[in-house]
N, C-alpha and C. Protein backbone atom coordinates (compact mmCIF):
# COMPACT_ATOMS: atom_id res chain seq x y z
N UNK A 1 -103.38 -59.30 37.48
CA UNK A 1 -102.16 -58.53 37.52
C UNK A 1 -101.19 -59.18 38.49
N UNK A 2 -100.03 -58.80 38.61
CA UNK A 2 -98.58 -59.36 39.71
C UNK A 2 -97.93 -58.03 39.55
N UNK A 3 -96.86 -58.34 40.99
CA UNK A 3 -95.66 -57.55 40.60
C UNK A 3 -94.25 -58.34 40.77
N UNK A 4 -93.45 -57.45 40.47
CA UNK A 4 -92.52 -58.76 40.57
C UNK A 4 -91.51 -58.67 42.18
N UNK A 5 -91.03 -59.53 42.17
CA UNK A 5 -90.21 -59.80 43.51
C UNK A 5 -88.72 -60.62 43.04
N UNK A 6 -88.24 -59.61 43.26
CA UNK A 6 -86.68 -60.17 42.93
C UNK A 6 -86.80 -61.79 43.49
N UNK A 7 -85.52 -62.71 42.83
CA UNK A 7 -85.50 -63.94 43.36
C UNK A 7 -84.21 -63.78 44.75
N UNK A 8 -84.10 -62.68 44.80
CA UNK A 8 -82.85 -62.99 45.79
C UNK A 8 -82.85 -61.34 46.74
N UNK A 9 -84.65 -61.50 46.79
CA UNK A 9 -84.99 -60.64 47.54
C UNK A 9 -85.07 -60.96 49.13
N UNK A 10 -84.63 -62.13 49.21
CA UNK A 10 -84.80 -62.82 50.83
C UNK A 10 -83.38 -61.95 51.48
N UNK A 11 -82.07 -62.25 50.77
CA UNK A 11 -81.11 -61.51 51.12
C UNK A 11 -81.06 -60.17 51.46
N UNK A 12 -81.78 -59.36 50.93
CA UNK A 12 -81.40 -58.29 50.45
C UNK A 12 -81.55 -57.29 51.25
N UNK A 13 -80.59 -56.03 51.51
CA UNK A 13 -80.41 -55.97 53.24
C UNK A 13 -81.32 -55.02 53.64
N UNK A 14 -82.46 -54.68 52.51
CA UNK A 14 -83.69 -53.56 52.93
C UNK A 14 -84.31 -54.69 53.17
N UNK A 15 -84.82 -56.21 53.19
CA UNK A 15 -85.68 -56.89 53.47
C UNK A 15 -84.75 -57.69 54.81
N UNK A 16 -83.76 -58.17 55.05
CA UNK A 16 -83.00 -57.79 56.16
C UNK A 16 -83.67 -57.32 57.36
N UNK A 17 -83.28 -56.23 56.67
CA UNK A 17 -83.49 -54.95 58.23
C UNK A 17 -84.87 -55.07 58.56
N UNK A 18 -86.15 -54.87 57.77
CA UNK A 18 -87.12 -54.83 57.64
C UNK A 18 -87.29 -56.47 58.53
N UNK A 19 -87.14 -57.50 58.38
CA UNK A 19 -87.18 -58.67 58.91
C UNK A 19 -88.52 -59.80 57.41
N UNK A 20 -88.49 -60.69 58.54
CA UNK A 20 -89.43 -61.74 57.97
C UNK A 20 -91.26 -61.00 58.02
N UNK A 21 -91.75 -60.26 59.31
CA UNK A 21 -93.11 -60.35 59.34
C UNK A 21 -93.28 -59.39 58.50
N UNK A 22 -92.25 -58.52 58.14
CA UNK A 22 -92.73 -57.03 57.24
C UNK A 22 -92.37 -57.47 56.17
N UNK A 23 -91.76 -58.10 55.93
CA UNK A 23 -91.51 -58.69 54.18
C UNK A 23 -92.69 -59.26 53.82
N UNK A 24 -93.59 -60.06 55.15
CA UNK A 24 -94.60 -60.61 54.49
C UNK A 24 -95.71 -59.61 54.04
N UNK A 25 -96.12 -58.18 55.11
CA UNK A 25 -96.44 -57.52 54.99
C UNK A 25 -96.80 -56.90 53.46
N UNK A 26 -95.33 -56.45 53.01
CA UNK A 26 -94.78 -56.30 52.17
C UNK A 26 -95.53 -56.82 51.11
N UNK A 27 -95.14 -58.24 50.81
CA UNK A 27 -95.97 -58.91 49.60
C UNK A 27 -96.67 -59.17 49.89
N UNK A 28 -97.87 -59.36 50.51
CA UNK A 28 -98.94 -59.22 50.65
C UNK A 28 -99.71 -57.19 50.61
N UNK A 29 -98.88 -56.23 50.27
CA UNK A 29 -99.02 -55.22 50.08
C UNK A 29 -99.24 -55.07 48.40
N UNK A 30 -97.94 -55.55 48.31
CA UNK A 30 -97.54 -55.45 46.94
C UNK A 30 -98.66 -56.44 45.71
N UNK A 31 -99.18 -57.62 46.61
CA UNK A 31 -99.99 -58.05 45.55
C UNK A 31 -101.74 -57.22 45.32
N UNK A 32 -101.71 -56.41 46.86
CA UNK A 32 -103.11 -55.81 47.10
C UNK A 32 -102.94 -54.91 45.82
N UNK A 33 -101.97 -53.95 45.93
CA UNK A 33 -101.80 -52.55 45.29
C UNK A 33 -101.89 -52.96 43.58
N UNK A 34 -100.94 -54.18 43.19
CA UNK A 34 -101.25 -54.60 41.80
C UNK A 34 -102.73 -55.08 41.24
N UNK A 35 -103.12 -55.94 42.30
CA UNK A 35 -104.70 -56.11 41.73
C UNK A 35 -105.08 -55.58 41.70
N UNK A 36 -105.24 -53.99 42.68
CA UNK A 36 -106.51 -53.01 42.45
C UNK A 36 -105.78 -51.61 41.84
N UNK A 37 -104.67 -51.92 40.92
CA UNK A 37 -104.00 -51.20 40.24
C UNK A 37 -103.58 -49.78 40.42
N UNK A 38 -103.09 -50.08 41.75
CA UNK A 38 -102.85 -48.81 42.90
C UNK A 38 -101.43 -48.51 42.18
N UNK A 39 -100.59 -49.03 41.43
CA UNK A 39 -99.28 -48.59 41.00
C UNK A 39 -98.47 -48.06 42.20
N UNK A 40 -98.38 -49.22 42.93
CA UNK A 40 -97.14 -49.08 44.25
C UNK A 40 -97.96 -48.20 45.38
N UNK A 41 -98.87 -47.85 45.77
CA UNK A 41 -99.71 -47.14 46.56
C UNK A 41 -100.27 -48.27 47.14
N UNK A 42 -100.42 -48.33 48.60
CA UNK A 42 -101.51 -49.11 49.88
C UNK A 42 -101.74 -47.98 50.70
N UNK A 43 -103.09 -47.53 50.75
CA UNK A 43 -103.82 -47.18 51.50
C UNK A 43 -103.88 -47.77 52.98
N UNK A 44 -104.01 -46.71 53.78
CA UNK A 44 -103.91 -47.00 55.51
C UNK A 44 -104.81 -47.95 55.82
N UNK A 45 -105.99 -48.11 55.02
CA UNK A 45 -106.64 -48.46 55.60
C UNK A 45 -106.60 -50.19 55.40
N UNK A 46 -106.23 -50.49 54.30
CA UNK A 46 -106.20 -51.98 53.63
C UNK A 46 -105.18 -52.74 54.54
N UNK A 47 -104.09 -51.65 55.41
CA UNK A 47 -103.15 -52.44 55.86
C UNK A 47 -103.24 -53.36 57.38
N UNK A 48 -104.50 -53.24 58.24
CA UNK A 48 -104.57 -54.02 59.12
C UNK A 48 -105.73 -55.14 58.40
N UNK A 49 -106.01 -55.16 57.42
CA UNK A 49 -106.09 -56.24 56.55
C UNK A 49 -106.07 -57.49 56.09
N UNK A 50 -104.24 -56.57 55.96
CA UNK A 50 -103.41 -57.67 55.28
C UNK A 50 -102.25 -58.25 56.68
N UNK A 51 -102.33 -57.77 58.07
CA UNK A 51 -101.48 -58.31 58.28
C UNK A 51 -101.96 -57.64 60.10
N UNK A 52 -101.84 -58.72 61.00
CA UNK A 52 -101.97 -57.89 62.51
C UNK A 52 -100.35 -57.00 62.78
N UNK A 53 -100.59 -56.31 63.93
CA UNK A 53 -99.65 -55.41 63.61
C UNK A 53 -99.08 -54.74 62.73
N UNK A 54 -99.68 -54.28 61.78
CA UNK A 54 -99.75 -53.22 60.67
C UNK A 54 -98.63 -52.04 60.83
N UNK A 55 -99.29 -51.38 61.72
CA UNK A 55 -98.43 -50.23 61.85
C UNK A 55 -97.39 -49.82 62.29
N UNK A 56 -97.01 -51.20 62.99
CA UNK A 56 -95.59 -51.60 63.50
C UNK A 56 -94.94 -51.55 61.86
N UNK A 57 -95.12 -52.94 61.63
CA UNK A 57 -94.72 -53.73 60.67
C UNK A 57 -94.06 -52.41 59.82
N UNK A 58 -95.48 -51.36 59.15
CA UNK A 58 -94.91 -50.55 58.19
C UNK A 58 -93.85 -49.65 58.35
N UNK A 59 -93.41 -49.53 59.69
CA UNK A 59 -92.79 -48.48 59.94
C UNK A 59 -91.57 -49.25 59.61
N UNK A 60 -91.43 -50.38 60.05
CA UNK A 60 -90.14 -51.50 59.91
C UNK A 60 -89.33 -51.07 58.41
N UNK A 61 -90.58 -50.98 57.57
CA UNK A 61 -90.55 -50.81 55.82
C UNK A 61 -89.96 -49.55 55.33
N UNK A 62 -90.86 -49.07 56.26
CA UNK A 62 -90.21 -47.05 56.32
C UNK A 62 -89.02 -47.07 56.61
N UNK A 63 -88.65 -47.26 57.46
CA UNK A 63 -87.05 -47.27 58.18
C UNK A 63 -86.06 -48.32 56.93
N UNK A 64 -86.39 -49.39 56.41
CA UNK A 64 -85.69 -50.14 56.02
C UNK A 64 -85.64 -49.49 54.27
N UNK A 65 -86.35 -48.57 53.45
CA UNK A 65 -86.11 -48.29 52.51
C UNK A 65 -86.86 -49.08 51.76
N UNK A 66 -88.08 -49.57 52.20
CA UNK A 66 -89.15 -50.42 51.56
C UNK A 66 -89.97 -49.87 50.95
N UNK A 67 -90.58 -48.86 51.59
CA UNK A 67 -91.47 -47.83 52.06
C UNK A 67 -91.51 -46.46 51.40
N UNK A 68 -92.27 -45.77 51.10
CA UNK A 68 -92.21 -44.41 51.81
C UNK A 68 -93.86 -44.12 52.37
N UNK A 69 -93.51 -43.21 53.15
CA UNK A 69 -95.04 -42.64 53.70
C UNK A 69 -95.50 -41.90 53.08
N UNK A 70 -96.93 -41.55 52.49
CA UNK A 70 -97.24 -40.61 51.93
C UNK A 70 -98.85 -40.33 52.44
N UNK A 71 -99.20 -39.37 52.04
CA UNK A 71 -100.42 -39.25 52.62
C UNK A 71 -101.34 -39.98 52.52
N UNK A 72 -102.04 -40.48 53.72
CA UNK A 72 -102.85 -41.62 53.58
C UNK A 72 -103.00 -43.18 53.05
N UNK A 73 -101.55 -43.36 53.18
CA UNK A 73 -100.90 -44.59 53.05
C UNK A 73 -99.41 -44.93 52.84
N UNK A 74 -98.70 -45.68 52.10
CA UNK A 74 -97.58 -45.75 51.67
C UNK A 74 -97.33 -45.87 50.19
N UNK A 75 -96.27 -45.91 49.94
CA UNK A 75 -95.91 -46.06 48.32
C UNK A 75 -94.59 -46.74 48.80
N UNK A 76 -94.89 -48.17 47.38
CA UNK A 76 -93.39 -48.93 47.66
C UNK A 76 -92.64 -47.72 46.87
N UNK A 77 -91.24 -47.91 47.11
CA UNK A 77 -89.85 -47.73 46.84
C UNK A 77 -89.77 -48.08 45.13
N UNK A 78 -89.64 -47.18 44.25
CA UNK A 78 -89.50 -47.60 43.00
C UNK A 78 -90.23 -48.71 42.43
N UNK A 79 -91.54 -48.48 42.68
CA UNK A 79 -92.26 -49.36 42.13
C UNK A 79 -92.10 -49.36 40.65
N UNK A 80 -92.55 -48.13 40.03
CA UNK A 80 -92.65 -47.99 38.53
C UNK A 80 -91.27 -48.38 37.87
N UNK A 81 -90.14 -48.12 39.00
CA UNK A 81 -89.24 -48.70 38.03
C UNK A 81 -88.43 -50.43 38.01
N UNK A 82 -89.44 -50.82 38.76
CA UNK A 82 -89.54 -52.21 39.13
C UNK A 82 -90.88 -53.34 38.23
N UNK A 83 -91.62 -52.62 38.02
CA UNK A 83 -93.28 -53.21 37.51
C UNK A 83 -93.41 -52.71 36.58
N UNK A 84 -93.81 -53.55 35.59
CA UNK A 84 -94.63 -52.93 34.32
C UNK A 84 -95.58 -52.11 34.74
N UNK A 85 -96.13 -50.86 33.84
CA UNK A 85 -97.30 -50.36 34.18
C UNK A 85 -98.36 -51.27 33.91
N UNK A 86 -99.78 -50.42 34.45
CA UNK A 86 -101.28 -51.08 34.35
C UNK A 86 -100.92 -51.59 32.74
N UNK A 87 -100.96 -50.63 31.76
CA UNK A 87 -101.35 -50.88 30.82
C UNK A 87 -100.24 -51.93 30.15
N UNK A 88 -98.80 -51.82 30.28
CA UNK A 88 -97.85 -52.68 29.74
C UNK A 88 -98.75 -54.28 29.95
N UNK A 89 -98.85 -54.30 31.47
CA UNK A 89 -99.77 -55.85 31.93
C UNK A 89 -100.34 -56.14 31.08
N UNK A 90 -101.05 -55.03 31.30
CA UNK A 90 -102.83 -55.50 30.86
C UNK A 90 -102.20 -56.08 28.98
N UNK A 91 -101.60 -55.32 28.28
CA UNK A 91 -101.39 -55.69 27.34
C UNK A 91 -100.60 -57.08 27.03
N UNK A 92 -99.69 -57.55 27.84
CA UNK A 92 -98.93 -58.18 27.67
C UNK A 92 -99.84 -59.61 27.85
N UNK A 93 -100.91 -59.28 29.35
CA UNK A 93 -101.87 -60.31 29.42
C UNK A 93 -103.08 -60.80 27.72
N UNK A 94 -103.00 -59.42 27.06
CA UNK A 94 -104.20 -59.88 26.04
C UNK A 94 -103.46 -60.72 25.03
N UNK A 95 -101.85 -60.38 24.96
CA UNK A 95 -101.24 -60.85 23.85
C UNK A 95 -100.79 -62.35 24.46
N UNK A 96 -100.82 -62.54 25.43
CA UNK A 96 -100.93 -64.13 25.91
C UNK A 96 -102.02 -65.38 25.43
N UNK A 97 -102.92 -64.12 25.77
CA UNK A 97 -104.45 -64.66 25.41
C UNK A 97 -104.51 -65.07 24.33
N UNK A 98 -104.47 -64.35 23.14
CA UNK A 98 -104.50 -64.70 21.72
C UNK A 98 -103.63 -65.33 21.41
N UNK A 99 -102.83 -65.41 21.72
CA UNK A 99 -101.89 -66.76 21.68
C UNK A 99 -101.90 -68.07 21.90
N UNK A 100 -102.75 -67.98 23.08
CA UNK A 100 -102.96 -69.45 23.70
C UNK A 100 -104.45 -69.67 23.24
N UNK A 101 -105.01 -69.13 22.36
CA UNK A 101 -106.08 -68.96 21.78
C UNK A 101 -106.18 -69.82 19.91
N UNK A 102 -105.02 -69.44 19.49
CA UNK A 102 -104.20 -70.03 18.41
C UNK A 102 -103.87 -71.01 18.30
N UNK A 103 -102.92 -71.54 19.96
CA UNK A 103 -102.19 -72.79 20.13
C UNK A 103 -103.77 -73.76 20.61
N UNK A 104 -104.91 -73.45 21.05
CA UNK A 104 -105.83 -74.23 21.50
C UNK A 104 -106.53 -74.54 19.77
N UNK A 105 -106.68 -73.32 19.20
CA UNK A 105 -107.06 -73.59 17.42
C UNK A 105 -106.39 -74.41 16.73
N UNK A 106 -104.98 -74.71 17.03
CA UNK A 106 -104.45 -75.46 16.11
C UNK A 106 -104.15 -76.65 16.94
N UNK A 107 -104.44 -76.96 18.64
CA UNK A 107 -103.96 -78.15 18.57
C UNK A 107 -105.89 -78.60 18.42
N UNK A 108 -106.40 -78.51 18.97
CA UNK A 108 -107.83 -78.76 18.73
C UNK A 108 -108.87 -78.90 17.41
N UNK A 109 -108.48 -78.14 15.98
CA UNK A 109 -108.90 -77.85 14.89
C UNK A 109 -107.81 -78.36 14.11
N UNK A 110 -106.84 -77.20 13.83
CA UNK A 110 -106.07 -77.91 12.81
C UNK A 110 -105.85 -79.03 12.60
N UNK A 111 -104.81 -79.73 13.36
CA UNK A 111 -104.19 -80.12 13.78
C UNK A 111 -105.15 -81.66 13.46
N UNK A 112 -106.33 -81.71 13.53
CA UNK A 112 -107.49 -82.60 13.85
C UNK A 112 -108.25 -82.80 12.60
N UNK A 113 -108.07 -81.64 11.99
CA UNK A 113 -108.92 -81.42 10.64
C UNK A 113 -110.06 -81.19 10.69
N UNK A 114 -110.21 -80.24 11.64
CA UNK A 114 -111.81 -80.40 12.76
C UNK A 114 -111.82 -78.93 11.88
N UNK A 115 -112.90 -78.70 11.36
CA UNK A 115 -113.43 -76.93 11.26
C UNK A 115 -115.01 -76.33 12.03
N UNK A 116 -114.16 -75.59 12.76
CA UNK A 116 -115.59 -75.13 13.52
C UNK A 116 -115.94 -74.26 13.49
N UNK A 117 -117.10 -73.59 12.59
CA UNK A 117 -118.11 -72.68 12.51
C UNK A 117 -117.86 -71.68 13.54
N UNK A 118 -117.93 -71.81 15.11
CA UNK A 118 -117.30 -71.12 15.88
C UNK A 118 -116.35 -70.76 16.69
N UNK A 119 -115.24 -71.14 15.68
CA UNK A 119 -113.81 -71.14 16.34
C UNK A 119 -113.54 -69.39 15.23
N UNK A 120 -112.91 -68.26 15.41
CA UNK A 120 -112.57 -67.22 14.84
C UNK A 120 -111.74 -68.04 13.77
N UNK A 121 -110.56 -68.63 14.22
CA UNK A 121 -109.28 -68.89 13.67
C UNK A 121 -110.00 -69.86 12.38
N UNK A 122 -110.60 -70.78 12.76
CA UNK A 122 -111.48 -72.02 11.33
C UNK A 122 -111.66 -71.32 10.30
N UNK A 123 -112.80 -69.59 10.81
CA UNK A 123 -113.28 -69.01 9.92
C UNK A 123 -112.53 -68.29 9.02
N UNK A 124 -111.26 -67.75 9.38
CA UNK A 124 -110.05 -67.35 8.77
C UNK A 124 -109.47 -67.84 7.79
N UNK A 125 -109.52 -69.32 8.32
CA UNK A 125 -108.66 -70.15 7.34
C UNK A 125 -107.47 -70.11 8.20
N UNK A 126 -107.47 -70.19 9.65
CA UNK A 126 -105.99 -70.24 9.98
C UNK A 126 -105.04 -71.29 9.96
């Protein structure tokens, strides 16, 4: 999984205010919460973790509109309307897959005149 990070999120005057060590904070938050498919949620506890001075740092986030506090951890700021959901990913990842699954069938098989018994796509006739 990922989430995304604006490209011209260095500017931007909630990451600004917040500074450089909480931005890192930050994405390094933001990639915890996507892998373990927290949907914008870090737990208190993951956050001296990911970063010394933690609880400084988050408050930096809080104050800067990064953040919010919620019980027993934080929640980024419009995550959901920033990130695909779990499942959009997860889907978008399978339809990659089979794709590059196709392009390996046809440059490897077709393409070769190779037919392999255990390729799906050979058996198809793709």
């Amino acid at each position: 999984m990922w989430f995304k990070v604006s490209d011209d999120f260095h500017s931007h005057p909630k990451a600004m205010a917040a500074g450089p060590a909480a931005v890192g904070l930050w994405t390094l938050a933001g990639s915890w919460s996507s892998a373990n498919a927290q949907g914008g949620f870090v737990p208190d506890y993951v956050l001296p973790r990911l970063s010394e001075d933690s609880t400084a740092l988050a408050r930096k986030l809080v104050a800067a509109g990064l953040w919010v506090k919620v019980k027993n951890g934080y929640r980024f700021h419009e995550w959901d309307e920033r990130n695909p959901s779990e499942q959009a990913a997860k889907a978008l990842q399978a339809d990659r897959s089979r794709v590059a699954l196709i392009g390996n069938h046809e440059r490897w098989h077709a393409k070769r005149g190779i037919h392999d018994i255990n390729c799906e796509h050979c058996r198809k006739g793709a």
